[in-house]
C-alpha atoms as a PDB file:
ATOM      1  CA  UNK A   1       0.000   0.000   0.000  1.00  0.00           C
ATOM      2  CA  UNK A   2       1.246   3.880  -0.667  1.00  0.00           C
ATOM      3  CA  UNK A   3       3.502   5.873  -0.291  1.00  0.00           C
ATOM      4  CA  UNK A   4       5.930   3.069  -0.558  1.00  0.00           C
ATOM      5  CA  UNK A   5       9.180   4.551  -1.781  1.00  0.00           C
ATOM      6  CA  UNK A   6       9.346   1.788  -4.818  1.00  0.00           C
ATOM      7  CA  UNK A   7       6.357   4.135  -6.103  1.00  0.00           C
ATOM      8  CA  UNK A   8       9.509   7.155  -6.699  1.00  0.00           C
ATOM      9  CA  UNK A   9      12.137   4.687  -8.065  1.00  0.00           C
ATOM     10  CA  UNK A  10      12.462   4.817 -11.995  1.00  0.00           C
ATOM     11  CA  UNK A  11      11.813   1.445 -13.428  1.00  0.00           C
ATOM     12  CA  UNK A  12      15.185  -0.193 -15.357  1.00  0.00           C
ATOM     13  CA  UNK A  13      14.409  -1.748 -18.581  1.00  0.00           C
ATOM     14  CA  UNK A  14      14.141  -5.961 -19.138  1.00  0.00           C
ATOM     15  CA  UNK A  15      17.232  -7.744 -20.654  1.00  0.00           C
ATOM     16  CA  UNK A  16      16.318 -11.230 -20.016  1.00  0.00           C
ATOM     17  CA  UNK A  17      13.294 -12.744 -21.793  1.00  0.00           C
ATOM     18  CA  UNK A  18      13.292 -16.104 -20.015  1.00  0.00           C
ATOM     19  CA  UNK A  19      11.025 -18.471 -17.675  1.00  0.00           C
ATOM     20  CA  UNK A  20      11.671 -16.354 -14.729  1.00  0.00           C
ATOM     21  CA  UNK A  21      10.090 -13.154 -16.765  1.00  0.00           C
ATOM     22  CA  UNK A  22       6.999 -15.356 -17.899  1.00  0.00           C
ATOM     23  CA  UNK A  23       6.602 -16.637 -13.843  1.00  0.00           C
ATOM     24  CA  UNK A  24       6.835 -12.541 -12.979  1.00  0.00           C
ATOM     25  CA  UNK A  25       4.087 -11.700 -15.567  1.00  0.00           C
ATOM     26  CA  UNK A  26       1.844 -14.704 -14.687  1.00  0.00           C
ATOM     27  CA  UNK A  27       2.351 -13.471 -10.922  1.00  0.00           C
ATOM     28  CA  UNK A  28       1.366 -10.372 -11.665  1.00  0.00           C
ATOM     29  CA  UNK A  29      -1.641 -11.325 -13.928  1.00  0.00           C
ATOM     30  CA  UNK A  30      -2.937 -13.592 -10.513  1.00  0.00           C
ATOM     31  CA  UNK A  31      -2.455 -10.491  -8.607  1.00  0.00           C
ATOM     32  CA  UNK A  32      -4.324  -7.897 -10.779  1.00  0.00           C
ATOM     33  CA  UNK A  33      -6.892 -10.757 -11.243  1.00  0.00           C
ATOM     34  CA  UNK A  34      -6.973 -11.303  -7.427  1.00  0.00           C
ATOM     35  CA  UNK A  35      -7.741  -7.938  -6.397  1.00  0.00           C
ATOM     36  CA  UNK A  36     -10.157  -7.046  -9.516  1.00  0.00           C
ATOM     37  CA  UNK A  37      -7.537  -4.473 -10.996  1.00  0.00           C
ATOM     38  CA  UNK A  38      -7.406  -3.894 -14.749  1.00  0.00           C
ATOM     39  CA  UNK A  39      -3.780  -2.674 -14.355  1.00  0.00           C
ATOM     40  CA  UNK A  40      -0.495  -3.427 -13.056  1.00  0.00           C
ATOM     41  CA  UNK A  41       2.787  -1.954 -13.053  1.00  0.00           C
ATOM     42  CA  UNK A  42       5.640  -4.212 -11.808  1.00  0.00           C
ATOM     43  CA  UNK A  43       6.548  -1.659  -9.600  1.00  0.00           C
ATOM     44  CA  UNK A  44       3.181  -2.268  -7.423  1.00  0.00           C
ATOM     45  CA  UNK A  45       4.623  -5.789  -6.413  1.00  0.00           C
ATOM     46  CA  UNK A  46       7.801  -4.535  -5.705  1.00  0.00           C
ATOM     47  CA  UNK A  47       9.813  -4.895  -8.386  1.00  0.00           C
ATOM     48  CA  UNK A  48      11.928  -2.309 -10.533  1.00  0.00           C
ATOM     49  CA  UNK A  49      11.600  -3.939 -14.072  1.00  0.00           C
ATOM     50  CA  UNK A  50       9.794  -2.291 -17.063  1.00  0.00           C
ATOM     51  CA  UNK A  51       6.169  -4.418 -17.326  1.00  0.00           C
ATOM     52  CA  UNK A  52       2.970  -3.566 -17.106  1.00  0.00           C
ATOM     53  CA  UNK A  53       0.182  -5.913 -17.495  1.00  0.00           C
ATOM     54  CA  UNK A  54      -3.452  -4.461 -18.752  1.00  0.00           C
ATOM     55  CA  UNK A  55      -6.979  -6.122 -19.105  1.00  0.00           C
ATOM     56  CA  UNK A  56      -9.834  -4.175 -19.044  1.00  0.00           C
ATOM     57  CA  UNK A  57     -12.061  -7.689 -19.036  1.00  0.00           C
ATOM     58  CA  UNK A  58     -14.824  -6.116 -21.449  1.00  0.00           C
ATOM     59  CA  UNK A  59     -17.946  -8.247 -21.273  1.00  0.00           C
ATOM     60  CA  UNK A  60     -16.389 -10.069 -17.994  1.00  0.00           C
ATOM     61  CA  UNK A  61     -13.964 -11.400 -20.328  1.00  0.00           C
ATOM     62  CA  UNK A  62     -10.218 -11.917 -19.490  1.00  0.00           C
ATOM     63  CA  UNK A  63      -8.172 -10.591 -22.612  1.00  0.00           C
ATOM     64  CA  UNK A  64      -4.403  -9.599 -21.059  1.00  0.00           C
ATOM     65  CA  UNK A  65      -2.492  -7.294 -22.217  1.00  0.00           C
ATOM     66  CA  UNK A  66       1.448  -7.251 -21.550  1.00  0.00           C
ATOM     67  CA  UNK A  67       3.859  -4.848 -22.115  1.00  0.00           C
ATOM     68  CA  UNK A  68       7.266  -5.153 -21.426  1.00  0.00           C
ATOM     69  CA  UNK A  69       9.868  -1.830 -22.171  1.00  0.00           C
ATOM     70  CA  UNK A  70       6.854  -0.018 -23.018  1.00  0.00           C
ATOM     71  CA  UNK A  71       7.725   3.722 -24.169  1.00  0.00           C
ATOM     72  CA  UNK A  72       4.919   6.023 -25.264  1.00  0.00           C
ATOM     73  CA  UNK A  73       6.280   6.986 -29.017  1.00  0.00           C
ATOM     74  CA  UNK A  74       2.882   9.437 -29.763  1.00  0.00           C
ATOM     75  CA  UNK A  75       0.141  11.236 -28.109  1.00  0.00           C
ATOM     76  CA  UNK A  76      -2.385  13.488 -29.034  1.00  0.00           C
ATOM     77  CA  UNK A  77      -3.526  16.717 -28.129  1.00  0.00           C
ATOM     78  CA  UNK A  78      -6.954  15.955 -27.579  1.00  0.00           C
ATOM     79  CA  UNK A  79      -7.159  15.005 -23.776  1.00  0.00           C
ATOM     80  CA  UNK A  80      -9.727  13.175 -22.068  1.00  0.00           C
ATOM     81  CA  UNK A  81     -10.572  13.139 -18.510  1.00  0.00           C
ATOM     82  CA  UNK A  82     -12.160  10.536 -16.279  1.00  0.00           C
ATOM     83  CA  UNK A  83     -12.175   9.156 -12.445  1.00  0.00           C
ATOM     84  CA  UNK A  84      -8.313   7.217 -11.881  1.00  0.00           C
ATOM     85  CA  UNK A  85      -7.838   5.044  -8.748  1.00  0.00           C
ATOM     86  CA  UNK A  86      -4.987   2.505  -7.894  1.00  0.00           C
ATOM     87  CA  UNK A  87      -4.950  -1.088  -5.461  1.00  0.00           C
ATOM     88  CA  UNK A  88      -1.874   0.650  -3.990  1.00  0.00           C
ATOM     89  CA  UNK A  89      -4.219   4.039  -3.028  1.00  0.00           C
ATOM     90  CA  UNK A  90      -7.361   1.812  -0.864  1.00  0.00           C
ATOM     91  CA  UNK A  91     -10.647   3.875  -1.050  1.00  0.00           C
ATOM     92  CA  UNK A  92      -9.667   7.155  -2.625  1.00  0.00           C
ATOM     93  CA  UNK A  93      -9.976   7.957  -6.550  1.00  0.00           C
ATOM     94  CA  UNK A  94      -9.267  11.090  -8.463  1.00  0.00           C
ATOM     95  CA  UNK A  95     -10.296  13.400 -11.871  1.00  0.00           C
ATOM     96  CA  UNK A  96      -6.924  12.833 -14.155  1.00  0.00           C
ATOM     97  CA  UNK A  97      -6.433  14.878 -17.910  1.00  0.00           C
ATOM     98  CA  UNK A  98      -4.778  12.229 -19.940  1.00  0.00           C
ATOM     99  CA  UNK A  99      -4.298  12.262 -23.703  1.00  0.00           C
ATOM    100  CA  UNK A 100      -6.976  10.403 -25.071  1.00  0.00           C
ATOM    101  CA  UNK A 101      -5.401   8.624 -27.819  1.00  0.00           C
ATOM    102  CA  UNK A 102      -1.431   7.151 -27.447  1.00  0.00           C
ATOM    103  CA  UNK A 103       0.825   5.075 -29.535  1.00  0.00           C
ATOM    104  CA  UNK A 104       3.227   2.244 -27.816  1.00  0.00           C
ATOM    105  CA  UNK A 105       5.723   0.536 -28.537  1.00  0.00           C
ATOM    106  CA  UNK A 106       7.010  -2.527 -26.325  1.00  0.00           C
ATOM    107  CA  UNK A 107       7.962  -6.180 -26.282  1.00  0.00           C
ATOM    108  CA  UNK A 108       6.223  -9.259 -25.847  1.00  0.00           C
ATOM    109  CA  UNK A 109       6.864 -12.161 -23.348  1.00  0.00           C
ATOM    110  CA  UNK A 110       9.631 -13.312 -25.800  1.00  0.00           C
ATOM    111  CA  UNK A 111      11.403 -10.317 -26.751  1.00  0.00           C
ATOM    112  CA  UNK A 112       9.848  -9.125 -30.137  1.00  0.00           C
ATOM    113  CA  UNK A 113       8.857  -5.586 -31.085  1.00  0.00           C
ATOM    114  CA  UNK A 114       5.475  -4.179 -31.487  1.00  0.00           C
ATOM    115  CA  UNK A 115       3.886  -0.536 -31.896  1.00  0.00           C
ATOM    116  CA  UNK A 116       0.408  -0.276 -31.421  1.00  0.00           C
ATOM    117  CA  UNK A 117      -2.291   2.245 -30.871  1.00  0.00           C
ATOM    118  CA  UNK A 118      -4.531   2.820 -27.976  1.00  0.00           C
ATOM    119  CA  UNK A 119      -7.787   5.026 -27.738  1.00  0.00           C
ATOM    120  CA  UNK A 120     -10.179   5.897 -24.693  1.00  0.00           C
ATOM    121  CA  UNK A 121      -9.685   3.875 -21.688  1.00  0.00           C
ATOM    122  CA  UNK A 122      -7.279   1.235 -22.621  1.00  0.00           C
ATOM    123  CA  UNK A 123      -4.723   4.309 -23.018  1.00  0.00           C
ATOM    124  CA  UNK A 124      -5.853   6.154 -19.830  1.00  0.00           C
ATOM    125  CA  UNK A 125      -4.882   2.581 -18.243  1.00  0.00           C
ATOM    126  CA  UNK A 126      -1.880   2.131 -20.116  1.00  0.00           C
ATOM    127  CA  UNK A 127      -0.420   5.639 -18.905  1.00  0.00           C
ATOM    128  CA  UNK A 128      -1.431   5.253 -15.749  1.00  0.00           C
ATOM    129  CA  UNK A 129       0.122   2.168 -15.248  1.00  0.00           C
ATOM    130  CA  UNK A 130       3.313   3.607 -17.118  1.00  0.00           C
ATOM    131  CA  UNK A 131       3.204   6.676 -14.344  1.00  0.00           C
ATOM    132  CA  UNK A 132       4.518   3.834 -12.095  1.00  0.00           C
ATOM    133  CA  UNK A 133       7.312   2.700 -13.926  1.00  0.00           C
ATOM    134  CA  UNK A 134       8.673   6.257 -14.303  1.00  0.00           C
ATOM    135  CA  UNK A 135       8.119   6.789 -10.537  1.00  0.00           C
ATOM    136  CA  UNK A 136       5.528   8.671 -10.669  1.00  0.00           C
ATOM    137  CA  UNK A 137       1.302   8.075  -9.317  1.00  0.00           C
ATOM    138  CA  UNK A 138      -1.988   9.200 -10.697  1.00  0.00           C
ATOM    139  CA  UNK A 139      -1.968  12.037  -7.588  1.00  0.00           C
ATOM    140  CA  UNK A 140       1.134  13.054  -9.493  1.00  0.00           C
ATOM    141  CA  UNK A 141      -1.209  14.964 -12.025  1.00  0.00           C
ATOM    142  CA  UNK A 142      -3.574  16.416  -8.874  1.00  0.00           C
ATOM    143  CA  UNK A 143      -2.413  19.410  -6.944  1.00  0.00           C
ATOM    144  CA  UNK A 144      -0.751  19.042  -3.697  1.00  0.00           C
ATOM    145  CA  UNK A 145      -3.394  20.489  -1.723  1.00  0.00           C
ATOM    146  CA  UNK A 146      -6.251  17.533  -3.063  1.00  0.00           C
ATOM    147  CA  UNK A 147      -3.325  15.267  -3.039  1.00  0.00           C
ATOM    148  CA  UNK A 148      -3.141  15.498   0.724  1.00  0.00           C
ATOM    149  CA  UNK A 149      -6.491  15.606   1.565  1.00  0.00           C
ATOM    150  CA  UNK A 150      -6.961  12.040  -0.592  1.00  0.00           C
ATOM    151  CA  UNK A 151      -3.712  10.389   1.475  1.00  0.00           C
ATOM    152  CA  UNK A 152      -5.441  11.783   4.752  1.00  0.00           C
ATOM    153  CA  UNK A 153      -8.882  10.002   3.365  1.00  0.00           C
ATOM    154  CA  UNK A 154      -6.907   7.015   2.812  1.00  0.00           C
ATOM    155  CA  UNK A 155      -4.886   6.213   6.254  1.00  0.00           C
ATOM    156  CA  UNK A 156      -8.337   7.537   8.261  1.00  0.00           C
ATOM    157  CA  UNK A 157     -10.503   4.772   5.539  1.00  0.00           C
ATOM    158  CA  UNK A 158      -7.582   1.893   6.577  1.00  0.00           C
ATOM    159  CA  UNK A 159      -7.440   2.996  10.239  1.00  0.00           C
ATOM    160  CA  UNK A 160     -11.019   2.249  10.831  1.00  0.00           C
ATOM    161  CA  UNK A 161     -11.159  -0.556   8.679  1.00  0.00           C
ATOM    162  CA  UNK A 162      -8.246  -2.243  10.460  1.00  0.00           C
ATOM    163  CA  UNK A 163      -9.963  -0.599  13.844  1.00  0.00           C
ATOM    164  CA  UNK A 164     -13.466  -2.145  13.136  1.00  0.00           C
ATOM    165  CA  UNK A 165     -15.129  -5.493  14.230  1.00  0.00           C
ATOM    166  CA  UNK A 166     -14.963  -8.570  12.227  1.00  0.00           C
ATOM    167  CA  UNK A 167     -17.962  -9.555  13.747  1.00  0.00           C
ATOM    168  CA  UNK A 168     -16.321 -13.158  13.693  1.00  0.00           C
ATOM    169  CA  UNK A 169     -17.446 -15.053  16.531  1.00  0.00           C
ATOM    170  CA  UNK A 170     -14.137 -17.463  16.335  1.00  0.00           C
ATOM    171  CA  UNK A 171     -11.794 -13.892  15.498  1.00  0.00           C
ATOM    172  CA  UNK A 172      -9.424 -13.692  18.150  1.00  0.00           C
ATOM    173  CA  UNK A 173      -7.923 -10.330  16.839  1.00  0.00           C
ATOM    174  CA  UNK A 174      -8.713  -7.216  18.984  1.00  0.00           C
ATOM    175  CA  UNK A 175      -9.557  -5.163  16.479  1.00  0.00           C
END
């Protein structure tokens, strides 16, 4: 959960396309899937490397996208706003201007080049999840004054969550 200082680092780029990079991707995939994200930025399990992983699951469908080295190679003018939120940033959600169209380029799983173009949300995702990897959040593009007031709305949501009763009669926790 944020601020973790991992959110600040600067992602380095992926030289080795083997098994361990497929068992990292498939990790993160479980993850994302696991806490009904639609984005993930290697970063946000703790590691420094250059992948994102993306699946908007469109009709309930799973369709992932990966993306390793991404680098955003064209944008457009024309931006597009709409409501952001992260798994790293529990309970809080903000208004982010993003370019509403971008064009990528990356590697797959096994090292080969692609360039492709997204539109509407699938490039709002994409960016946000690339925010990560360049050390930077979506609260990055907020000023610091809503900023604050969000993190504040955050610890006081997880202090009373973690401060509230389970209401489990066999809970031994006192919380």
């Amino acid at each position: 959960m944020a601020p973790d200082p991992i959110f600040r680092q600067k992602a380095k780029p992926v030289v080795a396309f083997d098994n361990q990079l497929k068992s990292t991707i498939a990790e993160m995939l479980d993850l994302m899937y696991e806490h009904r994200g639609i984005g993930m930025g290697a970063n946000m399990v703790g590691l420094l490397e250059r992948i994102i992983v993306v699946d908007l699951q469109e009709d309930g469908k799973r369709s992932p996208l990966v993306y390793v080295n991404p680098s955003i190679t064209a944008k457009t003018d024309s931006k597009i706003e709409r409501e952001e939120s992260s798994l790293c940033f529990p309970g809080i959600r903000a208004s982010i201007s993003r370019p509403e169209s971008i064009e990528v380029a990356f590697q797959d799983v096994e090292g080969n080049h692609h360039t492709m173009t997204a539109e509407g949300w699938l490039a709002t995702v994409i960016q946000h999840e690339m925010d990560y990897l360049e050390g930077k959040t979506f609260l990055d593009h907020i000023s610091k004054l809503k900023r604050d007031r969000l993190m504040k709305k955050m610890v006081k949501g997880s202090v009373q969550k973690h401060n509230a009763c389970c209401a489990d009669p066999e809970c031994s926790n006192n919380h």
